[in-house]
PDB file of N, CA and C in Angstrom:
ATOM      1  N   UNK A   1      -6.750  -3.833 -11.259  1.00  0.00           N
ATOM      2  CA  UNK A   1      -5.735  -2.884 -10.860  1.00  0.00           C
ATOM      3  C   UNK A   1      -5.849  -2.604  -9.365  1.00  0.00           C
ATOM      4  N   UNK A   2      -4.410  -2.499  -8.621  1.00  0.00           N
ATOM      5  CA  UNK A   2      -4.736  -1.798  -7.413  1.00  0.00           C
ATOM      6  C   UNK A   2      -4.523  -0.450  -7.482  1.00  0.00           C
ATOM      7  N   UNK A   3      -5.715   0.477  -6.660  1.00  0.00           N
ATOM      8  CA  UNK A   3      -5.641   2.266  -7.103  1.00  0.00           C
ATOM      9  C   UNK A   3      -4.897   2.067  -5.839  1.00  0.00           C
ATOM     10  N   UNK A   4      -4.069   3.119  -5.613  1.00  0.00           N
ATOM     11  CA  UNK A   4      -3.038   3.398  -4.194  1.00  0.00           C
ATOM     12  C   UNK A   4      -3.494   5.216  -4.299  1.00  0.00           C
ATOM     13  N   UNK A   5      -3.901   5.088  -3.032  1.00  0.00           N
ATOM     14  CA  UNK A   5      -4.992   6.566  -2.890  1.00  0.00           C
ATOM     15  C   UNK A   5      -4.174   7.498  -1.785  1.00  0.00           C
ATOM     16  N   UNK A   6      -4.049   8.502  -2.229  1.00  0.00           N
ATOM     17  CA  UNK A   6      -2.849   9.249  -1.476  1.00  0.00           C
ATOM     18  C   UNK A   6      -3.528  10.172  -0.596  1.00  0.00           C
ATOM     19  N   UNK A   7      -3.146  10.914   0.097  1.00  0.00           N
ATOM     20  CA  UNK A   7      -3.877  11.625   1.128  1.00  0.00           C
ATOM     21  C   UNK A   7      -4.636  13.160   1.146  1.00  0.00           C
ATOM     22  N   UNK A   8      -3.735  13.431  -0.139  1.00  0.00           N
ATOM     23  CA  UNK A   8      -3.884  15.038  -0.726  1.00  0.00           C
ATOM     24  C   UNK A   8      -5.191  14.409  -1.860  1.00  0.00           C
ATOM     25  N   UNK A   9      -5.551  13.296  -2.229  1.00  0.00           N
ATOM     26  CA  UNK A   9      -6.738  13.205  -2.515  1.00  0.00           C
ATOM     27  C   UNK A   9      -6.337  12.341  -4.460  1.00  0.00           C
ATOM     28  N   UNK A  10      -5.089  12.013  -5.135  1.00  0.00           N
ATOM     29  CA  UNK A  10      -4.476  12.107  -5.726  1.00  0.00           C
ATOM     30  C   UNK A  10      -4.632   9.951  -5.896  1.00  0.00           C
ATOM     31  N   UNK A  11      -4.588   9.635  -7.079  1.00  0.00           N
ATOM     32  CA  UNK A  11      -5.171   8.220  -6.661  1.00  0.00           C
ATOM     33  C   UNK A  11      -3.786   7.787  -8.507  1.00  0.00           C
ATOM     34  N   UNK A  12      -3.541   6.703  -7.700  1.00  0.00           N
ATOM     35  CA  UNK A  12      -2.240   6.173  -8.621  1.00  0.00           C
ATOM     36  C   UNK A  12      -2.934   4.546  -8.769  1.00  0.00           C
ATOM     37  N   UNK A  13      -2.731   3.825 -10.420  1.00  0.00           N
ATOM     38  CA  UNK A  13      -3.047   2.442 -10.153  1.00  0.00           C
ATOM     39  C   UNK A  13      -2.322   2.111 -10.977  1.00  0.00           C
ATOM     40  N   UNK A  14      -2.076   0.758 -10.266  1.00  0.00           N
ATOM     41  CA  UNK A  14      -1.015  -0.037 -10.910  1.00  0.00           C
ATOM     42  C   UNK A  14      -1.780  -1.628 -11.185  1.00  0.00           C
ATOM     43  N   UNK A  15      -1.349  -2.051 -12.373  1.00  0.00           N
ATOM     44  CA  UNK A  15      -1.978  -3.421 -12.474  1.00  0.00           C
ATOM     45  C   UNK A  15      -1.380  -4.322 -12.051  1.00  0.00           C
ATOM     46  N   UNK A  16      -2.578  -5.020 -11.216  1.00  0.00           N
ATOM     47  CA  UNK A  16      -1.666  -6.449 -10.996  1.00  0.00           C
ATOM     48  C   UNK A  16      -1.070  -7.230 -11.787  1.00  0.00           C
ATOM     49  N   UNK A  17      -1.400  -7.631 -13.081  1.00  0.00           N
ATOM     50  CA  UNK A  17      -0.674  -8.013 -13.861  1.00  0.00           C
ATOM     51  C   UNK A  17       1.355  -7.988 -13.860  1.00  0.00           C
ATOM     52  N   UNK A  18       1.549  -6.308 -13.506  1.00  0.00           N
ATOM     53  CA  UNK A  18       3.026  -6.411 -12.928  1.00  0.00           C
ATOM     54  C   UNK A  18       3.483  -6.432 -11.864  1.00  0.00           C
ATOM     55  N   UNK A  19       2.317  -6.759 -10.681  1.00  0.00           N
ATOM     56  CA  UNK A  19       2.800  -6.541  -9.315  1.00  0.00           C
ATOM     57  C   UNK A  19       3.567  -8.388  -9.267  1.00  0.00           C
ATOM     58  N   UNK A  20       5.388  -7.818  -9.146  1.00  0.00           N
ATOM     59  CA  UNK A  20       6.030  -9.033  -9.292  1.00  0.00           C
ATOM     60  C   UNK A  20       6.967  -9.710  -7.801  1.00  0.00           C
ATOM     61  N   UNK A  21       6.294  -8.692  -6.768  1.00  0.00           N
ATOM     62  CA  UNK A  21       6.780  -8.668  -5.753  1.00  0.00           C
ATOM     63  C   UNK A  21       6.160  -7.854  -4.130  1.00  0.00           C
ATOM     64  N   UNK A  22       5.744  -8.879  -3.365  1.00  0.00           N
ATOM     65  CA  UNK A  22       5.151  -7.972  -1.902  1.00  0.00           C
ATOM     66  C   UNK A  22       6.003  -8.570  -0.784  1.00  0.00           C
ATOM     67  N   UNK A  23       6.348  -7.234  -0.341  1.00  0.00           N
ATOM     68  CA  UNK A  23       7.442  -7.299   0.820  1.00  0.00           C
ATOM     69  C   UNK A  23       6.934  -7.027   2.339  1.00  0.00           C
ATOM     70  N   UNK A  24       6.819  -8.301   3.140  1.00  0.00           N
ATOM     71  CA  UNK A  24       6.223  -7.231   4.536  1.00  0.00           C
ATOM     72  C   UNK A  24       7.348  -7.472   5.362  1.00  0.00           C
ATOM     73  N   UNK A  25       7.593  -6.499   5.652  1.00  0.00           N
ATOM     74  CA  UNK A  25       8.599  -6.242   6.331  1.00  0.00           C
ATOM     75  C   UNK A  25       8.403  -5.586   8.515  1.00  0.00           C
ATOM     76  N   UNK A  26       8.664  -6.574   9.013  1.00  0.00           N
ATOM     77  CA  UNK A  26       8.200  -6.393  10.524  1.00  0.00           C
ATOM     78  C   UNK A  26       8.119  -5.022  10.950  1.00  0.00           C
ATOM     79  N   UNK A  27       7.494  -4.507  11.535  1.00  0.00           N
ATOM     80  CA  UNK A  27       7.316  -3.019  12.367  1.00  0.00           C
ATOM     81  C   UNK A  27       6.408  -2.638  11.489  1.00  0.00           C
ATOM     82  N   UNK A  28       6.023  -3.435  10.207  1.00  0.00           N
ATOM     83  CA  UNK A  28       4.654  -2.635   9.319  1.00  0.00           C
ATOM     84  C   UNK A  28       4.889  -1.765   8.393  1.00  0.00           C
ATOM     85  N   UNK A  29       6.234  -2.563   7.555  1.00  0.00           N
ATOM     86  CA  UNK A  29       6.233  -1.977   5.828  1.00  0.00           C
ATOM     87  C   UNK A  29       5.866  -3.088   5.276  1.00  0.00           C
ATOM     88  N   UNK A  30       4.997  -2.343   4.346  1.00  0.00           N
ATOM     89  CA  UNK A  30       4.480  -3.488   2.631  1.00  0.00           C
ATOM     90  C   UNK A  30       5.493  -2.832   1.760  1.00  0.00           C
ATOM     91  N   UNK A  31       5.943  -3.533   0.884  1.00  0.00           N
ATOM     92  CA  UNK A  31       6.838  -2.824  -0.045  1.00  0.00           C
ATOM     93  C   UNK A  31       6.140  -4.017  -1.748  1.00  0.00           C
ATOM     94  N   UNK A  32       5.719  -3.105  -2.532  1.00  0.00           N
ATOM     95  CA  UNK A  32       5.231  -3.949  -4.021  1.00  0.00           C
ATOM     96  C   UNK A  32       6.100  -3.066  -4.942  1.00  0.00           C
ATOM     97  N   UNK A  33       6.306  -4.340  -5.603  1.00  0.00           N
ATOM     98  CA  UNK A  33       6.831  -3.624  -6.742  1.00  0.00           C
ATOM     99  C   UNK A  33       6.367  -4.275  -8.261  1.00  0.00           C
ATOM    100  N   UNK A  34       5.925  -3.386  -8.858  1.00  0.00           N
ATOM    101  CA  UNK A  34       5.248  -3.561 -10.354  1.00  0.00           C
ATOM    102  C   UNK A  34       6.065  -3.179 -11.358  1.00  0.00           C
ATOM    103  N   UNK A  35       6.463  -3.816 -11.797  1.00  0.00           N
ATOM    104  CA  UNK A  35       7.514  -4.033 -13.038  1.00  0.00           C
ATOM    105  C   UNK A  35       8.914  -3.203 -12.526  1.00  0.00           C
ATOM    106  N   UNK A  36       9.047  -2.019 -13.043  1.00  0.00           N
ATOM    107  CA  UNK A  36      10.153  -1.586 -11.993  1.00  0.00           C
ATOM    108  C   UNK A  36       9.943   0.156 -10.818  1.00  0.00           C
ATOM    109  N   UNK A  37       8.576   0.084 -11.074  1.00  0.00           N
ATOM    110  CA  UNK A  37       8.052   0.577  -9.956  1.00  0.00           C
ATOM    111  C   UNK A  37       7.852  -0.292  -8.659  1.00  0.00           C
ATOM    112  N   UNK A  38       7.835   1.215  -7.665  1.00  0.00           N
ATOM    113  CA  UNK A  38       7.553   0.719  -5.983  1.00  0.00           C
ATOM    114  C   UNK A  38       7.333   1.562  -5.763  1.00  0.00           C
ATOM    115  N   UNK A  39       6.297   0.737  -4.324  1.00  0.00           N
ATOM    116  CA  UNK A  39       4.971   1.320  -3.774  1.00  0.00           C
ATOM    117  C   UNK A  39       5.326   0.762  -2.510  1.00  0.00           C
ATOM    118  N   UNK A  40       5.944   1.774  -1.101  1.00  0.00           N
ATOM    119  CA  UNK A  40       5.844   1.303   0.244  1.00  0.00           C
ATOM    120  C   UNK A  40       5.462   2.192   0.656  1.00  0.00           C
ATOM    121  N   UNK A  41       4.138   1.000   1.281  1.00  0.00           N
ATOM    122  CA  UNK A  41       3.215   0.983   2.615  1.00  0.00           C
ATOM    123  C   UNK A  41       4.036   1.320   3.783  1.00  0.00           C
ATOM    124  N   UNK A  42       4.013   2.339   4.762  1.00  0.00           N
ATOM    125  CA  UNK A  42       4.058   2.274   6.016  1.00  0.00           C
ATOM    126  C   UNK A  42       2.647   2.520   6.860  1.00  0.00           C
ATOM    127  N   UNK A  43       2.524   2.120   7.912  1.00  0.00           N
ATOM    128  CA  UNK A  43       2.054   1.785   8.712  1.00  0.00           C
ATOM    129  C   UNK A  43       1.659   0.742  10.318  1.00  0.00           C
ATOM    130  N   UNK A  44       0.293   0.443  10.609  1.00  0.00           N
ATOM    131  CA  UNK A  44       0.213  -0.498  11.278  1.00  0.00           C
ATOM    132  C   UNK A  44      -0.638  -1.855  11.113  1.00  0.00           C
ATOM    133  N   UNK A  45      -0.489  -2.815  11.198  1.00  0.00           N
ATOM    134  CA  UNK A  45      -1.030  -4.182  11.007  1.00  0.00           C
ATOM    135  C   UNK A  45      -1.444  -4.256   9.713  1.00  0.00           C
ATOM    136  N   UNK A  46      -0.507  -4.342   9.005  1.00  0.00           N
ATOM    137  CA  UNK A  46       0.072  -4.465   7.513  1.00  0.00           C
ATOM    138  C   UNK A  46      -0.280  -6.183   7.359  1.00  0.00           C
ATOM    139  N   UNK A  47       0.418  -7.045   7.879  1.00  0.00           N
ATOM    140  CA  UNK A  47       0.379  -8.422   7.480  1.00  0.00           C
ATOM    141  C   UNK A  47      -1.018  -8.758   6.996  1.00  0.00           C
ATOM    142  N   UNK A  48      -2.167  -8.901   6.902  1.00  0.00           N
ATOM    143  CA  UNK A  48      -3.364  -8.891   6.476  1.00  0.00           C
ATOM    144  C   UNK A  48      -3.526  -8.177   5.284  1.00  0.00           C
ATOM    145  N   UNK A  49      -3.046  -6.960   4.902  1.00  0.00           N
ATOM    146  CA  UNK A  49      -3.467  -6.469   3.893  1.00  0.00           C
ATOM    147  C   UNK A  49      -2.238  -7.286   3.034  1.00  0.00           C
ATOM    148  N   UNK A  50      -1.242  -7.195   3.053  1.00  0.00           N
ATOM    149  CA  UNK A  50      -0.149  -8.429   2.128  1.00  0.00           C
ATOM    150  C   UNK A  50      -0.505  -9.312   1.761  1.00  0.00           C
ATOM    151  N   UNK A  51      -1.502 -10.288   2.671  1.00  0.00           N
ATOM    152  CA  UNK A  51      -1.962 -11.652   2.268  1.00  0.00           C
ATOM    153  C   UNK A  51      -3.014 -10.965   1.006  1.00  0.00           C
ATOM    154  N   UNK A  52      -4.324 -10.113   1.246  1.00  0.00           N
ATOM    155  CA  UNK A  52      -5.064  -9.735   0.504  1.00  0.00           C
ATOM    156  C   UNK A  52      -4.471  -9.354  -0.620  1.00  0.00           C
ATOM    157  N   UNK A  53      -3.306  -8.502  -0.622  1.00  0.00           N
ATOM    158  CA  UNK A  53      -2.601  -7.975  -2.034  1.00  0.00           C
ATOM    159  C   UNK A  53      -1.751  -9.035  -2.408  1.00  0.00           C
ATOM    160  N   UNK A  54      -1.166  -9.895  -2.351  1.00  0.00           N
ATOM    161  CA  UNK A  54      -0.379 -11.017  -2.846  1.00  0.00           C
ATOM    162  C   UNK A  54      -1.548 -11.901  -3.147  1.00  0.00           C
ATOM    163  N   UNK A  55      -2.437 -12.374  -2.897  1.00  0.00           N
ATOM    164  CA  UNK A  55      -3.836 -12.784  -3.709  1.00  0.00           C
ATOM    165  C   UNK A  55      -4.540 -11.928  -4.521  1.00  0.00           C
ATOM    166  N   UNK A  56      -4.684 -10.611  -4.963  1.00  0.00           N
ATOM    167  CA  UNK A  56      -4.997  -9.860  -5.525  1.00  0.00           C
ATOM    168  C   UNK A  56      -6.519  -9.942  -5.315  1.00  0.00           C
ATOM    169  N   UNK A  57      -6.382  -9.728  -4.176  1.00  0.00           N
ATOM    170  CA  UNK A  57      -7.840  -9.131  -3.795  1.00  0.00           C
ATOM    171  C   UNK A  57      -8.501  -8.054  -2.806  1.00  0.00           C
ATOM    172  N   UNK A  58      -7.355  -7.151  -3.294  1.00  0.00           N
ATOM    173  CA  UNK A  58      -7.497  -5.803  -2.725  1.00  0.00           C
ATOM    174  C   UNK A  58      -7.902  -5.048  -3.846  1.00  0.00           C
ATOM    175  N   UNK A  59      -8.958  -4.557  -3.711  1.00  0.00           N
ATOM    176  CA  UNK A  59      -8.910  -3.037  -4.314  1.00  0.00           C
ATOM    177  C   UNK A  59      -8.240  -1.271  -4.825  1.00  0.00           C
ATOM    178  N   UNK A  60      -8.285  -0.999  -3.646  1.00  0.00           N
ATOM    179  CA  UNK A  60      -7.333  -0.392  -3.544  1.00  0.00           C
ATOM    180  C   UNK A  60      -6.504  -0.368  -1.953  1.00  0.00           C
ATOM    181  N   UNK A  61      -5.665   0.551  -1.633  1.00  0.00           N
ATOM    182  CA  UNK A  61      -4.598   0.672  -0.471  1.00  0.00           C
ATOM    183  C   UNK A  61      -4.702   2.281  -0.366  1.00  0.00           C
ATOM    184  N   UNK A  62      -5.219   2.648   0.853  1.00  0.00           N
ATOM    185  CA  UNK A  62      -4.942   4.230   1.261  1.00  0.00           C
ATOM    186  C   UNK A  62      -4.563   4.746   2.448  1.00  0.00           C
ATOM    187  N   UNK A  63      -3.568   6.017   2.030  1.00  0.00           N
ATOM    188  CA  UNK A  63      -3.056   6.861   3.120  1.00  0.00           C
ATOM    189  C   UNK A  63      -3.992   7.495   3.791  1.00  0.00           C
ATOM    190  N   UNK A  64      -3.518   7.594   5.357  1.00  0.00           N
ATOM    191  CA  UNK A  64      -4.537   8.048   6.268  1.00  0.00           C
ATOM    192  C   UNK A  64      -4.324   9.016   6.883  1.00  0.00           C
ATOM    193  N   UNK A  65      -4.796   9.466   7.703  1.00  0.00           N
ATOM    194  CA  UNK A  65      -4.264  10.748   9.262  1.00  0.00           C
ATOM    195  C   UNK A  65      -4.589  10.142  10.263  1.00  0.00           C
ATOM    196  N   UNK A  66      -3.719  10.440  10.593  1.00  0.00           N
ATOM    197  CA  UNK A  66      -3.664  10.414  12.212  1.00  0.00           C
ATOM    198  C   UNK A  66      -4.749   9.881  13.231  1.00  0.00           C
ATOM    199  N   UNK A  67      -5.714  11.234  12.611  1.00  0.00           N
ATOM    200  CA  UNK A  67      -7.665  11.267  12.942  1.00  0.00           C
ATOM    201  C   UNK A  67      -8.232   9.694  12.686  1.00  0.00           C
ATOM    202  N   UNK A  68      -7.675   9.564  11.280  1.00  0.00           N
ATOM    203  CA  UNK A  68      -8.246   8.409  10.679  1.00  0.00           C
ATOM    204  C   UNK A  68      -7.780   7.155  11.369  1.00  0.00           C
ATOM    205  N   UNK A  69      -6.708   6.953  12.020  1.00  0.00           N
ATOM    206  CA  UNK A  69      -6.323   5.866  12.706  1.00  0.00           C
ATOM    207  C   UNK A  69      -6.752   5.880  13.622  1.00  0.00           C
ATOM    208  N   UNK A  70      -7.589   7.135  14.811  1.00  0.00           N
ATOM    209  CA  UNK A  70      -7.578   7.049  16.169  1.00  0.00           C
ATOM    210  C   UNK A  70      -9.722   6.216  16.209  1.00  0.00           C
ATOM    211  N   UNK A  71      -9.970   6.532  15.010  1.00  0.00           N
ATOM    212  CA  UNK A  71     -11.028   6.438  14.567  1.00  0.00           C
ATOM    213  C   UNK A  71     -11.340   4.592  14.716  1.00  0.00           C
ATOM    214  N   UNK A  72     -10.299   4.155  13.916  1.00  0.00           N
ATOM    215  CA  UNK A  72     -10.246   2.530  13.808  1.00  0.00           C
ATOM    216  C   UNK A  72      -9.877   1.886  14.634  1.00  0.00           C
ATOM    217  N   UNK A  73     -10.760   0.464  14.891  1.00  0.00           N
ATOM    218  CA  UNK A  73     -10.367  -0.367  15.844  1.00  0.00           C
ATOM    219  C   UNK A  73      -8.831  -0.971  16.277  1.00  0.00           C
ATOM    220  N   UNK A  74      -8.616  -0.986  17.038  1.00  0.00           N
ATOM    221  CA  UNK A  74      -7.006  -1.838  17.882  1.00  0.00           C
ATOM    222  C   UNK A  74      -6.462  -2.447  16.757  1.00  0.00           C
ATOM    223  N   UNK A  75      -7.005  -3.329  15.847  1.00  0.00           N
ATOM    224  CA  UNK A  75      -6.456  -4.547  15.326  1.00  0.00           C
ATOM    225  C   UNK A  75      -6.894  -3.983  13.789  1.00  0.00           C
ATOM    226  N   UNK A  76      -7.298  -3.120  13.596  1.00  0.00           N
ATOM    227  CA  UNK A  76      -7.592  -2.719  12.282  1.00  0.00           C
ATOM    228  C   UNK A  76      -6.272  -2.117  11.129  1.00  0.00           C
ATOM    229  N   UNK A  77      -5.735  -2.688   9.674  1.00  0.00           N
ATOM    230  CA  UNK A  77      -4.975  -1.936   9.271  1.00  0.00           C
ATOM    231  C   UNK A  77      -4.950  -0.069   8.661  1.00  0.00           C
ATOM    232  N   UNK A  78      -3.532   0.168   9.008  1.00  0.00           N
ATOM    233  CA  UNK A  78      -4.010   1.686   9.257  1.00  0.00           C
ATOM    234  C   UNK A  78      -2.458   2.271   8.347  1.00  0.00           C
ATOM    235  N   UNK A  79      -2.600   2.810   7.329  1.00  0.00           N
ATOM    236  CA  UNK A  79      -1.627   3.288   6.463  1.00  0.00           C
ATOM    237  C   UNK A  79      -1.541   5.081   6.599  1.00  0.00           C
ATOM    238  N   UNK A  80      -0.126   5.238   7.103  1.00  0.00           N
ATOM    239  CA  UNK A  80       0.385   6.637   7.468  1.00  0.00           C
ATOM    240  C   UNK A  80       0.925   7.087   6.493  1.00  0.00           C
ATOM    241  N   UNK A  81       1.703   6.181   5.671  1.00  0.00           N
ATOM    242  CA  UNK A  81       2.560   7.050   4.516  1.00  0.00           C
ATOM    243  C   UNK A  81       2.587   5.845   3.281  1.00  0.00           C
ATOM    244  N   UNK A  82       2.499   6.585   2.263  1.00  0.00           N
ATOM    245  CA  UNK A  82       2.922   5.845   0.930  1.00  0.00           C
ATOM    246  C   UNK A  82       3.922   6.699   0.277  1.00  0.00           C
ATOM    247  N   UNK A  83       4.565   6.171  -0.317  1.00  0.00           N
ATOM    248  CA  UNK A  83       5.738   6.536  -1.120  1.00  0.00           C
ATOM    249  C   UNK A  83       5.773   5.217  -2.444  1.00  0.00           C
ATOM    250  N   UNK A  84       5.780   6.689  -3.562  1.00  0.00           N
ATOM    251  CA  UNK A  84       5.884   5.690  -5.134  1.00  0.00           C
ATOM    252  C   UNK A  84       6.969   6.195  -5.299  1.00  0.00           C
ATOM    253  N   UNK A  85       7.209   5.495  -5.528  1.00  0.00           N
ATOM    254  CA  UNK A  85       9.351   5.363  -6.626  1.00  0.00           C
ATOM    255  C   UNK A  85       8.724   5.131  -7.885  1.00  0.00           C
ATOM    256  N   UNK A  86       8.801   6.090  -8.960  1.00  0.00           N
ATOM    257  CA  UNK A  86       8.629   5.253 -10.293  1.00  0.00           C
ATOM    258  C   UNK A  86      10.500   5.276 -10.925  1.00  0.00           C
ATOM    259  N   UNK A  87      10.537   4.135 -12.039  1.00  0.00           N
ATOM    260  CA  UNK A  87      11.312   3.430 -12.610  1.00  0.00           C
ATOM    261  C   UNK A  87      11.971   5.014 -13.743  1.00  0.00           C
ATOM    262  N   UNK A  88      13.575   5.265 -13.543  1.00  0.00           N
ATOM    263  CA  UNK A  88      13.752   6.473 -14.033  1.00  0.00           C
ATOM    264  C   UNK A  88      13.438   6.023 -15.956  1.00  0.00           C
ATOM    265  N   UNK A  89      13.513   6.892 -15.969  1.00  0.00           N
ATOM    266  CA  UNK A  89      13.166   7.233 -18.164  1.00  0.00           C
ATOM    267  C   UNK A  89      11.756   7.114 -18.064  1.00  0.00           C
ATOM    268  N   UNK A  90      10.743   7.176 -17.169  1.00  0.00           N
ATOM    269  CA  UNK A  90       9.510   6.976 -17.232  1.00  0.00           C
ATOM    270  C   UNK A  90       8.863   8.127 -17.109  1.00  0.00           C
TER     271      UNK A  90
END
C-alpha cells in the first residue's frame, strides 16, 4: 500500500493494487488515481517520486511546511499540498 500522510498528522492508504494511473504533470503535479479515487501531489521535483510510485516502490508520499522544505536540499522532492478526491457513494 501507499500511506499518503497529511500534514495535520492524519495518514490515508491506498493499495497499489488499484493505483491505475500516475500523472506528472510539469510545474510539479503527481496526480494517481486508484480505482476511482485521486490523490494530487503538489509540489517541487515531483518527477522522481512518479518514477518510484509508477514502479511501486514508494512507501509512503507526505505533506510538508514550508520549514520542512527550507530544511531539504536544492534537488530534493518536497510536497506542499495533497488533496484526496474520493469516488462519490463512498
Amino acid at each position: 500500500m501507499l500511506d499518503i500522510r497529511l500534514a495535520d498528522g492524519s495518514v490515508e492508504s491506498f493499495p497499489y493494487a488499484y493505483l491505475t494511473r500516475v500523472r506528472y504533470i510539469p510545474g510539479d503535479i503527481l496526480v494517481m488515481r486508484f480505482g476511482g479515487d485521486e490523490v494530487r501531489a503538489e509540489g517541487k521535483n515531483l518527477s522522481r517520486l512518479r518514477d518510484a510510485i509508477s514502479e511501486h516502490r514508494m512507501r509512503f508520499i507526505q505533506e510538508g511546511t514550508e520549514d520542512d522544505e527550507e530544511l531539504k536540499p536544492g534537488e530534493a522532492p518536497h510536497i506542499g499540498r495533497i488533496v484526496i478526491t474520493e469516488r462519490e457513494g463512498q
